[in-house]
C-alpha atoms as a PDB file:
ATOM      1  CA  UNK A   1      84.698 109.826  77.975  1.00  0.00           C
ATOM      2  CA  UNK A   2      87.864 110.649  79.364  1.00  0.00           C
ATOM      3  CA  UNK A   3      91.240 109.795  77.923  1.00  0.00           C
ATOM      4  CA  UNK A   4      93.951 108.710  80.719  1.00  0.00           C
ATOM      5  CA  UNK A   5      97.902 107.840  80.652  1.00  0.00           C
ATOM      6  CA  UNK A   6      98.187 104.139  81.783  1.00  0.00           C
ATOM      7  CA  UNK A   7     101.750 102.835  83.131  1.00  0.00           C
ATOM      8  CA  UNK A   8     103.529 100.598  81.067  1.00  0.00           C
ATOM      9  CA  UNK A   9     105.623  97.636  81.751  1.00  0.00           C
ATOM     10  CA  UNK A  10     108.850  99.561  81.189  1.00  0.00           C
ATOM     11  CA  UNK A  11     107.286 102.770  82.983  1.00  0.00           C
ATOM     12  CA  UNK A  12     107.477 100.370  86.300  1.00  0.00           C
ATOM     13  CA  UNK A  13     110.630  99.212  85.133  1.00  0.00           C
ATOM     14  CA  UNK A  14     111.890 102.465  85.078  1.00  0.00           C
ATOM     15  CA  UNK A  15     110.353 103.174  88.466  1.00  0.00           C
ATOM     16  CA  UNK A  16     111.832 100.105  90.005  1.00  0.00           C
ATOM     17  CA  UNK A  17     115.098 101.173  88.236  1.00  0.00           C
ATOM     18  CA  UNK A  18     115.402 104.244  89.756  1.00  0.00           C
ATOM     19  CA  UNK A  19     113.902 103.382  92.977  1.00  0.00           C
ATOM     20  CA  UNK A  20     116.540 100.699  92.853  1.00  0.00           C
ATOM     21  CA  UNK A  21     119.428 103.442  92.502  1.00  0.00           C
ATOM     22  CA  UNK A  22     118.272 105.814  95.162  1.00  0.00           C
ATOM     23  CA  UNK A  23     118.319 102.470  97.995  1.00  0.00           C
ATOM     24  CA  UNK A  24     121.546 101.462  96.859  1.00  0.00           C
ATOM     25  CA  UNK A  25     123.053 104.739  96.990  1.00  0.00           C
ATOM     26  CA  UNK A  26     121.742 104.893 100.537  1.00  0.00           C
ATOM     27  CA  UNK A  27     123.025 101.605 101.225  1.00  0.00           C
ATOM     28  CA  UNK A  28     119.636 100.292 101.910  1.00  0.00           C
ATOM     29  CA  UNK A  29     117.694  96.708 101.080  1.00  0.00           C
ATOM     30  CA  UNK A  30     114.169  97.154 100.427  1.00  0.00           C
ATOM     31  CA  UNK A  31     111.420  96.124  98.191  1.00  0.00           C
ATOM     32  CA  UNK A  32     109.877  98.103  95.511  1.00  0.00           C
ATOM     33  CA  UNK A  33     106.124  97.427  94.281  1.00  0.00           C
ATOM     34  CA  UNK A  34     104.411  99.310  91.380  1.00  0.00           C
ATOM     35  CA  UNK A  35     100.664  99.322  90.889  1.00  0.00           C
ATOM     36  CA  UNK A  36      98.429 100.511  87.821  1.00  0.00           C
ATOM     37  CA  UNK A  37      95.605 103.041  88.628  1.00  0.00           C
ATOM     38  CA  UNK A  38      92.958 100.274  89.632  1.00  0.00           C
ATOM     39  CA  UNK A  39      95.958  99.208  92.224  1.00  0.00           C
ATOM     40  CA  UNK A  40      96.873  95.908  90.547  1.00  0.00           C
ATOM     41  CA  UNK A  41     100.132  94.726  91.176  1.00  0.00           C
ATOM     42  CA  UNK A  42     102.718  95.087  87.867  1.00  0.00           C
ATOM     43  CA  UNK A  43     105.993  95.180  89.160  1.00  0.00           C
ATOM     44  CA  UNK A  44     107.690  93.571  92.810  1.00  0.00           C
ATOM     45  CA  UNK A  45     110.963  92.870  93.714  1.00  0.00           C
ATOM     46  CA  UNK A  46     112.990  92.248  97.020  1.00  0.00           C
ATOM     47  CA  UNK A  47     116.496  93.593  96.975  1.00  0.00           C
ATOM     48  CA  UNK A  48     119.152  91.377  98.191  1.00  0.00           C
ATOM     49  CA  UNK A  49     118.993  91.236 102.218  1.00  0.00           C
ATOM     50  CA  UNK A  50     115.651  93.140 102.219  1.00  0.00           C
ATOM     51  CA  UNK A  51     113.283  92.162 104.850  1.00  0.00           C
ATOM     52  CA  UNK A  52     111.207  88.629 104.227  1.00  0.00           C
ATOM     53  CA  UNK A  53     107.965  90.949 105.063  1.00  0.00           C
ATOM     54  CA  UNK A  54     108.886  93.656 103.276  1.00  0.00           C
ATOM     55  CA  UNK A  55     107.756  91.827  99.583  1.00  0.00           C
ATOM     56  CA  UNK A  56     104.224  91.533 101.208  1.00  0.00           C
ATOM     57  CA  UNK A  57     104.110  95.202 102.770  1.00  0.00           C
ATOM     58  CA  UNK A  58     105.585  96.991  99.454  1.00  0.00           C
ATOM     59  CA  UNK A  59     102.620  96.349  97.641  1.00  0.00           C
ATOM     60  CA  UNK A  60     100.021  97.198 100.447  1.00  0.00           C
ATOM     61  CA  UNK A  61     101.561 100.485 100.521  1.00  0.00           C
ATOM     62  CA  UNK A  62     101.489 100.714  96.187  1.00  0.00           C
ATOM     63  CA  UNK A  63      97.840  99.473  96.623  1.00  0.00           C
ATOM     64  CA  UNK A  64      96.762 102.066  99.290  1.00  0.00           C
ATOM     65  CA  UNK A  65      97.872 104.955  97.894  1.00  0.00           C
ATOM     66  CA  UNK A  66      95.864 104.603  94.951  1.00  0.00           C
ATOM     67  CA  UNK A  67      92.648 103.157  95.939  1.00  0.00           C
ATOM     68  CA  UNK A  68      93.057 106.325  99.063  1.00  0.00           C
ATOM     69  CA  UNK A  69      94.190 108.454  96.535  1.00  0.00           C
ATOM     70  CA  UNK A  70      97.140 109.814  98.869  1.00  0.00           C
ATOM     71  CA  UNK A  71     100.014 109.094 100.208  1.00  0.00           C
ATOM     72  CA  UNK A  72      99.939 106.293 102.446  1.00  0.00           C
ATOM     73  CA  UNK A  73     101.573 108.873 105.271  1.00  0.00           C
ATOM     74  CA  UNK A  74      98.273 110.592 105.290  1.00  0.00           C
ATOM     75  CA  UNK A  75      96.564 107.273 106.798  1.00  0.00           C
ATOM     76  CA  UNK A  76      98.679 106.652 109.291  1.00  0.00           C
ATOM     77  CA  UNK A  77      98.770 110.324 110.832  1.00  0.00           C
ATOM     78  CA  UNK A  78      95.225 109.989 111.024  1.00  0.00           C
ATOM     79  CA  UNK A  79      96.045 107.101 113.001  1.00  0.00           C
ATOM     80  CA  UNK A  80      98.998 108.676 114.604  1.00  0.00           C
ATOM     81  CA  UNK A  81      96.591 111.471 115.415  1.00  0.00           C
ATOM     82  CA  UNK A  82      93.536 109.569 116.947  1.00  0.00           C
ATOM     83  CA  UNK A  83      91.300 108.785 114.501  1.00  0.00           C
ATOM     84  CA  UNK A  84      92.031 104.889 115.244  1.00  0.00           C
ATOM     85  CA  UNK A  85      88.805 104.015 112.577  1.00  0.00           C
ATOM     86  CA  UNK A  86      91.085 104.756 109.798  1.00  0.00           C
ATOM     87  CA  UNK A  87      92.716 100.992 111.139  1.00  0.00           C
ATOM     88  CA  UNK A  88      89.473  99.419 109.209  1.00  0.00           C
ATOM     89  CA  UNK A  89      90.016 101.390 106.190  1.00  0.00           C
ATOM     90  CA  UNK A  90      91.418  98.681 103.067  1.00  0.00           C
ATOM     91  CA  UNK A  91      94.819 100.158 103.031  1.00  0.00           C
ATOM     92  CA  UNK A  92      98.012  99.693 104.238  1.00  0.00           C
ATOM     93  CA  UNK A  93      98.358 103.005 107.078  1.00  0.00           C
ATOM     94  CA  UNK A  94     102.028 103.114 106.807  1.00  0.00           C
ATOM     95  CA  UNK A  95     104.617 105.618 105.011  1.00  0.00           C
ATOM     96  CA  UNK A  96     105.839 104.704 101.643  1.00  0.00           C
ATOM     97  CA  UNK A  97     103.295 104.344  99.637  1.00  0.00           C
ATOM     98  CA  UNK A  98     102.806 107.123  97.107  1.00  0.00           C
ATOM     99  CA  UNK A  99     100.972 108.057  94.068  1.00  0.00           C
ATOM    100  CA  UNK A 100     102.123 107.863  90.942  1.00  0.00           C
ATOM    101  CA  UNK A 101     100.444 111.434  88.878  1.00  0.00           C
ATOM    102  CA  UNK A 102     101.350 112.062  85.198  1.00  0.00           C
ATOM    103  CA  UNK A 103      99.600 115.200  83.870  1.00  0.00           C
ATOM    104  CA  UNK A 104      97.125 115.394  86.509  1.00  0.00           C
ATOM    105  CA  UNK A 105      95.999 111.779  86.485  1.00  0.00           C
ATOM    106  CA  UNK A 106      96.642 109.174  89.112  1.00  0.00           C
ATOM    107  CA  UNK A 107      98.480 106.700  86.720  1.00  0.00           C
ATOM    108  CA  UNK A 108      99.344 104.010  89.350  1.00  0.00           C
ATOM    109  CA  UNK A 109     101.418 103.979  92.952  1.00  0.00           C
ATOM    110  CA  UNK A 110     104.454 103.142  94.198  1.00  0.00           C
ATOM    111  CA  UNK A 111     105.319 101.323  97.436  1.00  0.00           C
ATOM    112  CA  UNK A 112     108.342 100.611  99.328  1.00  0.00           C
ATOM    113  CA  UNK A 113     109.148  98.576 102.459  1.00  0.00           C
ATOM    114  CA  UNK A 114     112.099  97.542 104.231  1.00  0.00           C
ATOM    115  CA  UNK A 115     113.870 100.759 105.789  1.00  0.00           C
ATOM    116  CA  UNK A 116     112.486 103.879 107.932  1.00  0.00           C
ATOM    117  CA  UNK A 117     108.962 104.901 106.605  1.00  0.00           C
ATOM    118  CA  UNK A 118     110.425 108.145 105.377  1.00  0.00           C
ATOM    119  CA  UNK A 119     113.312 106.347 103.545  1.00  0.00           C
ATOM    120  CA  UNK A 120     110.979 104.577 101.948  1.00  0.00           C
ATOM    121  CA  UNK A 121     109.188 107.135 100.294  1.00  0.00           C
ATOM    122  CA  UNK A 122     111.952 108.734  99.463  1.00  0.00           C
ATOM    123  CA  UNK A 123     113.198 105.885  97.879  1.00  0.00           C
ATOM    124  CA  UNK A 124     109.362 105.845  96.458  1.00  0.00           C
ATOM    125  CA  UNK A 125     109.655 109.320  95.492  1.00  0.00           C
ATOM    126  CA  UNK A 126     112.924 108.621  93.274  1.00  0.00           C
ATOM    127  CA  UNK A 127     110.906 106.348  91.211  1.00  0.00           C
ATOM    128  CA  UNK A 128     108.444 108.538  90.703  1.00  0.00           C
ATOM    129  CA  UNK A 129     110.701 111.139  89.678  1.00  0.00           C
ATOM    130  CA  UNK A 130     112.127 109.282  87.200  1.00  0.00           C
ATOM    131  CA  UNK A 131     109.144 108.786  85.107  1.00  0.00           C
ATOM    132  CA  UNK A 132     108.621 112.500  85.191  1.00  0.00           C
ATOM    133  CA  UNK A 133     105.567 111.911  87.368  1.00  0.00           C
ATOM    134  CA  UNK A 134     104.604 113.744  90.648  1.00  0.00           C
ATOM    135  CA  UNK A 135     103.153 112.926  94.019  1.00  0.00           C
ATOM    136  CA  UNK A 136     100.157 114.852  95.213  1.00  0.00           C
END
């Protein structure tokens, strides 16, 4: 059997948290998802003045970068690059979704919506960060 690190409650707090800080200090309204490593939901919220869709697309992105075990950029440049069956594949194919990787493990994702794609995964990123985690 293997022994894994499992987010917490507070972990995605402190994801959100920080996530939170790096929009703001871009002046930016988004929403912020975290997942677990099976890609259930444990943490959304909708900043003030983010996008009404943005709530539903956050966790798509948190959900596809775990269950694809990548980045959710990685999907859509598949797309981006031809390979249009990726479209069927059970994941949102959209930048901002990224893994969340604590000593190796994939311990959950984070996904953010409501900005440019690569705003939100850097505002995705910052979570991470915070936790002490890394993106693979």
């Amino acid at each position: 059997m293997k022994t894994r690190l499992t987010l917490t409650m507070d972990d995605a707090k402190a994801i959100a948290t920080a996530a939170e800080a790096e929009a703001r200090r871009n002046g930016w309204a988004v929403s912020i998802a975290v997942c677990d490593a099976g890609g259930h939901l444990l943490w959304l919220q909708r900043m003030e003045d983010a996008p009404l869709m943005s709530a539903q697309i956050a966790p798509g992105k948190a959900h596809g970068a775990v269950v694809a075990r990548k980045p959710t950029k990685a999907i859509e440049d598949m797309i981006n690059g031809g390979r249009y069956a990726a479209l069927g594949m059970p994941v949102m194919p959209l930048e901002g979704g990224e893994m969340v990787v604590i000593e190796g493990d994939l311990a959950g994702g984070v996904g953010v919506s409501g900005v440019l794609s690569a705003q939100d995964a850097q505002v995705a990123r910052a979570g991470i960060a915070a936790l002490g985690g890394s993106r693979a």
